[in-house]
Protein backbone atom coordinates (compact mmCIF):
# COMPACT_ATOMS: atom_id res chain seq x y z
CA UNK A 1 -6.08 30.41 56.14
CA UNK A 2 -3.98 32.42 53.70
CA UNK A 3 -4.48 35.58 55.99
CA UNK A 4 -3.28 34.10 58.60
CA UNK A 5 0.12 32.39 56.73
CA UNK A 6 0.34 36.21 55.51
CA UNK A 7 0.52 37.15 59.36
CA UNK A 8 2.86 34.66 59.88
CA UNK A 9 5.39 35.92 57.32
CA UNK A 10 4.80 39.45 58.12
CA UNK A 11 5.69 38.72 61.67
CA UNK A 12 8.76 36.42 60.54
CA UNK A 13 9.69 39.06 58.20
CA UNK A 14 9.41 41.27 61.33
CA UNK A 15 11.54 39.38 63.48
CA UNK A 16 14.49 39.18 61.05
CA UNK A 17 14.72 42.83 60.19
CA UNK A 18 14.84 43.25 64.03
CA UNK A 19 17.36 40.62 64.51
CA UNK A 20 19.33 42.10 61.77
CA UNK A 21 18.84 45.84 62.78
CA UNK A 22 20.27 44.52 66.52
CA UNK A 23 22.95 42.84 64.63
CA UNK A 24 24.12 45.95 62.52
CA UNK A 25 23.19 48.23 66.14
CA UNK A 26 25.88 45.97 67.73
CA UNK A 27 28.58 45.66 65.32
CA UNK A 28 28.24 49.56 64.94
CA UNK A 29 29.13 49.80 68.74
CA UNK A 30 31.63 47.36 68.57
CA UNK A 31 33.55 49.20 65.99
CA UNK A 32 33.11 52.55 67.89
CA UNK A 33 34.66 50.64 70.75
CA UNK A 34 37.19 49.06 68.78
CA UNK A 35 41.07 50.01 69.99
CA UNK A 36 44.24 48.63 68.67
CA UNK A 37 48.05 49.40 69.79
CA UNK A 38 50.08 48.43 66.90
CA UNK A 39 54.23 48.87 66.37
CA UNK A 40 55.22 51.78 64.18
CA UNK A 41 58.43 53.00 63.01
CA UNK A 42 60.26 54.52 65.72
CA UNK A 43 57.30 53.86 68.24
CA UNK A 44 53.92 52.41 68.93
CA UNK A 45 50.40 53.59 68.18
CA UNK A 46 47.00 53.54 69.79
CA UNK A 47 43.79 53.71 67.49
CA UNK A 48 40.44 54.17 68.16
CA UNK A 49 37.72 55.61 66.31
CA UNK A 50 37.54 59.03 66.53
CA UNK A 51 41.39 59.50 67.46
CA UNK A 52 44.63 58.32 67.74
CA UNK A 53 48.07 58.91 69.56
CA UNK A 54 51.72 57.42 68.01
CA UNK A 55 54.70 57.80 71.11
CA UNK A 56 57.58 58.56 68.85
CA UNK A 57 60.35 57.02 71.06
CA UNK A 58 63.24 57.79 68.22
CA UNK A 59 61.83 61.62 67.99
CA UNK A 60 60.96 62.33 71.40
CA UNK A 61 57.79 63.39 70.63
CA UNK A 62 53.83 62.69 70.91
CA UNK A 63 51.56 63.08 67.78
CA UNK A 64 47.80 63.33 68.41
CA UNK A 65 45.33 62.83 65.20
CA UNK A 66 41.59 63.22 66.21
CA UNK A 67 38.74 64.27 64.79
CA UNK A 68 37.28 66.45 66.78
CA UNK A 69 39.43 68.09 69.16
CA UNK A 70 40.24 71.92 70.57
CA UNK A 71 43.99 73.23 70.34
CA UNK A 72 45.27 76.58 72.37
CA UNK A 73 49.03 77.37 72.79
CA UNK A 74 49.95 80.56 75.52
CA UNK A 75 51.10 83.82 72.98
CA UNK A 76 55.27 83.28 73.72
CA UNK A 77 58.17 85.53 72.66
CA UNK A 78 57.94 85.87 68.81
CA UNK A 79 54.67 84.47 68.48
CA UNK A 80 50.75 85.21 69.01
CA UNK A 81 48.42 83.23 71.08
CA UNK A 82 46.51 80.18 69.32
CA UNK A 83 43.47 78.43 69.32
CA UNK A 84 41.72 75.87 67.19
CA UNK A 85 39.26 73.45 66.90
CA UNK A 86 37.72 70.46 64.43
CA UNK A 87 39.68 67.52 63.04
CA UNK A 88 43.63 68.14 64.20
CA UNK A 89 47.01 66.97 64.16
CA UNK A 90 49.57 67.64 67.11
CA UNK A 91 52.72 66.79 67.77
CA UNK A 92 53.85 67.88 70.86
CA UNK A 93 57.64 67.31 72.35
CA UNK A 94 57.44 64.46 75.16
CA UNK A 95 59.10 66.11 77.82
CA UNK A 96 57.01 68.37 79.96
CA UNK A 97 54.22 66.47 78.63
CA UNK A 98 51.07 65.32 80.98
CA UNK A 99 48.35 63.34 80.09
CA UNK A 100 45.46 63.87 81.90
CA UNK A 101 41.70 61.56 81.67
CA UNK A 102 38.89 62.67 83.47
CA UNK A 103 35.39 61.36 83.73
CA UNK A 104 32.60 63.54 82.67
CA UNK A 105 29.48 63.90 84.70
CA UNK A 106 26.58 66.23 84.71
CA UNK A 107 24.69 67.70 87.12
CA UNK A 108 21.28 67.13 88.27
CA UNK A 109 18.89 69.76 88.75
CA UNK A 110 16.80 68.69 91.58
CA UNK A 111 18.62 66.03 93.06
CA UNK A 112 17.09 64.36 96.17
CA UNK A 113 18.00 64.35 99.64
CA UNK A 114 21.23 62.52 99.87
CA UNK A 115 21.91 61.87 96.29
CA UNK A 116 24.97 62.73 94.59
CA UNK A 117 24.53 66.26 92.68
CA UNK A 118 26.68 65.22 89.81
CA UNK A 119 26.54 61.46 88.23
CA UNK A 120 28.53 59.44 85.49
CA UNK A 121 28.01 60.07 82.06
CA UNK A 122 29.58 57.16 80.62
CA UNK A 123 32.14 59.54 78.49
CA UNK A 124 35.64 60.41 79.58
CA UNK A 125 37.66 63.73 78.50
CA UNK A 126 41.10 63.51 77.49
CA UNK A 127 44.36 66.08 77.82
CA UNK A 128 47.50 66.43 76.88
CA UNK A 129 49.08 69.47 78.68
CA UNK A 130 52.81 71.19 77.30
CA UNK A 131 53.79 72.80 80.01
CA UNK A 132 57.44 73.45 78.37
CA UNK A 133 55.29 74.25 75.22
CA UNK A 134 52.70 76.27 76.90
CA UNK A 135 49.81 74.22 75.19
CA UNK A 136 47.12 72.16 75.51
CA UNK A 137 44.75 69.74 73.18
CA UNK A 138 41.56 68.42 74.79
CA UNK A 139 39.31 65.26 73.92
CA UNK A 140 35.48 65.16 74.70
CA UNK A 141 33.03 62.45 74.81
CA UNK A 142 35.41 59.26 74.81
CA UNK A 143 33.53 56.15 75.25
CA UNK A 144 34.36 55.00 78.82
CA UNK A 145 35.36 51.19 77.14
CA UNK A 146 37.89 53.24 74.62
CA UNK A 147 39.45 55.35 77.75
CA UNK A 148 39.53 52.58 79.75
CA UNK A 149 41.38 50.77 77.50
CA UNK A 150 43.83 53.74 76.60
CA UNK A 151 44.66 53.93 80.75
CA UNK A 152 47.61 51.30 79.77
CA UNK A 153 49.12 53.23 76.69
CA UNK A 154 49.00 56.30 78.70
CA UNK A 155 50.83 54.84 81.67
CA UNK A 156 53.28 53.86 78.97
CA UNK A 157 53.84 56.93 77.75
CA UNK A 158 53.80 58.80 81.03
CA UNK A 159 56.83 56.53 81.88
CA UNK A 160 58.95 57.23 79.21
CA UNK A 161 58.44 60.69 79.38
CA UNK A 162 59.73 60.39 83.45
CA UNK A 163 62.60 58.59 82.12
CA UNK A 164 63.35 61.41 79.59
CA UNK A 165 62.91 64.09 82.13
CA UNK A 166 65.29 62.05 84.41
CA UNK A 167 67.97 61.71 81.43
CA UNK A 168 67.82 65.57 80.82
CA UNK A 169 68.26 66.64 84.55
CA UNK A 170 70.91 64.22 85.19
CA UNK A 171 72.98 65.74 81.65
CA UNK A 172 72.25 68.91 82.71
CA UNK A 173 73.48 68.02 86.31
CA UNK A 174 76.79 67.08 84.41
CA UNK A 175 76.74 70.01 82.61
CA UNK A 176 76.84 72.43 85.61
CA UNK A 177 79.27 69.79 86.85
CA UNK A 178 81.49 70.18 84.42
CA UNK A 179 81.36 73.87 83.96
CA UNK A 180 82.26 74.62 87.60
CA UNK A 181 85.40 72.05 87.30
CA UNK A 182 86.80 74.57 84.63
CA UNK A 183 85.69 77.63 85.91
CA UNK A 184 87.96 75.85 89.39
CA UNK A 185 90.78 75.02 86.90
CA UNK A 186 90.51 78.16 85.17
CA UNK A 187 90.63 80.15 88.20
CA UNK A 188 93.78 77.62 89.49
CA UNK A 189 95.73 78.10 86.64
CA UNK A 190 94.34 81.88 86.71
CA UNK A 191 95.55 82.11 90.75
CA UNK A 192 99.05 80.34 89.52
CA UNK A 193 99.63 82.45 86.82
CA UNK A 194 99.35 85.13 88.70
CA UNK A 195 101.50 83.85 92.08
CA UNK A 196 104.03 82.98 89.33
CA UNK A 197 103.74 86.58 88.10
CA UNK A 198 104.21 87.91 91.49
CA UNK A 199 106.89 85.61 92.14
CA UNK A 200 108.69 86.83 89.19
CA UNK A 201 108.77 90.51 90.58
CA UNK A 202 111.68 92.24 91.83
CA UNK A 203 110.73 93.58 96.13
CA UNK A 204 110.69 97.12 94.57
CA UNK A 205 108.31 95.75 91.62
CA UNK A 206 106.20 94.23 94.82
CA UNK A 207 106.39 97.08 97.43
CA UNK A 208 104.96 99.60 94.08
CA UNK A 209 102.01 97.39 93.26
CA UNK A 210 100.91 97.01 97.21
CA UNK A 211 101.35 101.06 97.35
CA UNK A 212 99.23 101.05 94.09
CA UNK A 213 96.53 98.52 95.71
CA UNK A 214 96.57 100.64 98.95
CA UNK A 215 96.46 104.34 97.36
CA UNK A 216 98.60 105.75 99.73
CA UNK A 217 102.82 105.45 100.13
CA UNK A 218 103.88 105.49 103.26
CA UNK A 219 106.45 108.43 105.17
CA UNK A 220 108.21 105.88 107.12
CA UNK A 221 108.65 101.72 105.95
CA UNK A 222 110.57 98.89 106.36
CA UNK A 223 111.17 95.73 104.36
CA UNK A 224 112.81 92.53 105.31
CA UNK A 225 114.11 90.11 102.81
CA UNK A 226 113.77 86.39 103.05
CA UNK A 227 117.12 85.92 101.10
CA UNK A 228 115.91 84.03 97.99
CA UNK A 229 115.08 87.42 96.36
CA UNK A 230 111.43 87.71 97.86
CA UNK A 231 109.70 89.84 100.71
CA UNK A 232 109.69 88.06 104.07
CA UNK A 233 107.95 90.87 105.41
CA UNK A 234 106.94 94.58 105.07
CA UNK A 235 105.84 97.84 106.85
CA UNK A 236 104.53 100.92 105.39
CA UNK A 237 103.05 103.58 107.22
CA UNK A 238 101.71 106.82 106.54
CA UNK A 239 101.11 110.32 109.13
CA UNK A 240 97.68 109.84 108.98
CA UNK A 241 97.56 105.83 110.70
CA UNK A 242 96.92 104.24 107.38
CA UNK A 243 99.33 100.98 107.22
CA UNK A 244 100.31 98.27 105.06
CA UNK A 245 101.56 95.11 106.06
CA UNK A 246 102.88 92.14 104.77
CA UNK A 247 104.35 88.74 106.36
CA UNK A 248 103.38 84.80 106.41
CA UNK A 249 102.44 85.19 102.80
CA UNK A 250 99.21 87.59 103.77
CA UNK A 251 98.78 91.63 102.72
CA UNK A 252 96.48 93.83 104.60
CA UNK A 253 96.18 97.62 103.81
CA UNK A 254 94.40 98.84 106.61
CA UNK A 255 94.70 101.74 109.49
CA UNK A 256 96.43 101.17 113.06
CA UNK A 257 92.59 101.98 114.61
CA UNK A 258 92.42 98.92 117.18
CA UNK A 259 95.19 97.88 116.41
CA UNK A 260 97.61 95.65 119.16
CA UNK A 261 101.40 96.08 119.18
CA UNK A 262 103.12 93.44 120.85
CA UNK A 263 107.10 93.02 121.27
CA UNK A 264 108.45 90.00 120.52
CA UNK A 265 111.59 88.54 120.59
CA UNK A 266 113.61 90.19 117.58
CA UNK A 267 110.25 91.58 115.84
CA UNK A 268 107.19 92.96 116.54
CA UNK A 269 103.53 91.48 116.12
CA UNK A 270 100.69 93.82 114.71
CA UNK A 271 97.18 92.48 114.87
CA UNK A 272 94.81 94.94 112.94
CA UNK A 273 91.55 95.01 111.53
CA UNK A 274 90.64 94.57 108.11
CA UNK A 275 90.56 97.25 105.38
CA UNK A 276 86.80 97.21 105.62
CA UNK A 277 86.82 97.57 109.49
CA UNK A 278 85.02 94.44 110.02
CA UNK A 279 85.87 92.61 113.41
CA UNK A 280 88.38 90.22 111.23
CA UNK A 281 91.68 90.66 112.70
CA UNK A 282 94.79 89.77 111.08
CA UNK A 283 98.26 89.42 112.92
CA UNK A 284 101.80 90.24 111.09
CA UNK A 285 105.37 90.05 112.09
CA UNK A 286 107.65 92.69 111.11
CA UNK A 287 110.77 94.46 111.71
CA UNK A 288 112.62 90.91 112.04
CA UNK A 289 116.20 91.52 112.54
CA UNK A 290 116.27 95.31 112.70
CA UNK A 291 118.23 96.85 115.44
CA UNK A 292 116.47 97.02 119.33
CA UNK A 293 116.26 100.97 119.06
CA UNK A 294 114.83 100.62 115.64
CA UNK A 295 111.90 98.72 116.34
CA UNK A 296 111.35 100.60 119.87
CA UNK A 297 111.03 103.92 117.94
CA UNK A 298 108.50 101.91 115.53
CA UNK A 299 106.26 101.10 118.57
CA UNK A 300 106.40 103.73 120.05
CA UNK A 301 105.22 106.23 116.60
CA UNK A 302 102.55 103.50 115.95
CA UNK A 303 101.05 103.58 119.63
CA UNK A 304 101.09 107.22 119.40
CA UNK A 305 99.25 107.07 116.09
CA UNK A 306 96.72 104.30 117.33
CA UNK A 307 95.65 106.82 120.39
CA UNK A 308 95.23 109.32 118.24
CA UNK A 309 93.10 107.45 116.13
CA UNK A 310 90.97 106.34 119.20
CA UNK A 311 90.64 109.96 120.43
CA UNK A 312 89.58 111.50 117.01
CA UNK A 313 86.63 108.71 116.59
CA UNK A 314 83.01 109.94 117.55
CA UNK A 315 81.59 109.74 121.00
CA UNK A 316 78.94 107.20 121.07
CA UNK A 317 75.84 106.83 123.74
């Protein structure tokens, strides 16, 4: 009888280290599994066991604590390449940030027709990639329970980074806005100055600088005054064919090659190429008011020049 109440004891005894064993087992899991997202100053904060990430919404930045993590940052100007491993603490600037949580799996050896090569382990990795940093901190063996529940802080934090990145292209946006408007007003007030400068000059003041501009002065020219103490028009021509003109508030310095004389009434219209010899032509009326014989002679020396011009260019086949 007493052996067998000593069997009965022993197997009771039995049955509650068990129970309490499965008890301990479970509350052990439990707290590996355990999460929390709690306020902090400036931000919020998700905790789990082995790690934890605070999104610094005041800062602008991301700080990851775990305990076993690996670290590597790209060598940049002024500083060496980086890589580290163990318990760490990052902080990492939120924009250009990605977060990135990946299931792990491994691979079977011999797997059977059909059958998936790779399956589940039940652990996730997680990333968080710098690309504007040029760094990256990864996270092994995650419980799938603790990344599933870390999904919704991530999404959080994903958005507010978007919303930062938006912010920052739409300042810089108005940045490069507002630089072109005064580079326009500076080159206005530039372009007035310098129309008020010209307006200022005296014709011979004018007539020197286009001779200047053109690097030749002419043998023969002709200026016509618009009566307010300004050049209505001008006409400067040298032996060679080279010509400036001037009228309808436009200045070419250009040759008579291809050019087209045309007699008007009282004046005479010019329409030449541009100085660069691009097929851009510009027209000019000069010689307003001059005498009839005047402006015949004119026509007649600039045809005469224009031919020649023609005649002395290169055959081509």
């Amino acid at each position: 009888m007493s052996g067998q109440m000593d069997w009965i004891w022993w197997s009771l005894g039995a049955i509650f280290v068990l129970s309490i064993g499965a008890y301990l087992f479970a509350e052990l899991q439990a707290f590996w599994m355990r999460t929390s997202v709690t306020k902090i100053p400036g931000g919020q904060r998700f905790e789990a066991h082995s790690f934890s990430v605070d999104m610094l919404r005041r800062a602008g930045k991301v700080r990851v604590k775990a305990r076993n993590a690996r670290y590597s940052q790209q060598a940049r100007e002024g500083q060496s390449a980086m890589e580290k491993s163990g318990a760490l603490d990052v902080t990492f600037d939120a924009l250009g940030l990605r977060i990135e949580l990946a299931r792990m799996v491994r691979t079977l050896n011999n797997p059977k027709p059909g059958q998936d090569a790779t399956q589940p382990t039940g652990w996730h990795s997680l990333a968080f990639l710098a690309t504007e940093e040029q760094a990256e901190l990864h996270l092994d063996h995650l419980p799938t329970k603790v990344a599933d529940q870390f999904i919704g802080f991530a999404q959080q934090i994903q958005l507010w980074i978007e919303r930062l990145e938006h912010q920052r292209q739409a300042r810089l946006e108005a940045e490069e806005a507002a630089k072109r408007e005064a580079e326009e007003a500076a080159a206005a007030k530039a372009a007035l100055k310098a129309k008020g400068k010209a307006a200022a000059m005296s014709p011979e003041e004018q007539i020197a600088q286009w001779r200047r501009v053109a690097g030749f002065t002419g043998s023969s020219s002709e200026v016509g005054l618009d009566g307010k103490g300004g050049i209505e028009w001008f006409i400067d021509l040298d032996p060679a064919g080279r010509i400036t003109l001037h009228s309808g508030r436009q200045t070419a310095h250009t040759t008579l090659a291809g050019a087209t004389i045309t007699s008007l009434g009282g004046e005479l219209e010019l329409t030449v190429m541009d100085a660069e010899g691009q097929p851009d032509p510009h027209s000019f009326r000069v010689l307003k008011n001059m005498p009839p014989d005047v402006r015949r002679a004119w026509k007649e020396r600039m045809e005469i020049l224009r031919d020649s011009l023609k005649k002395s260019l290169p055959a081509t086949t």
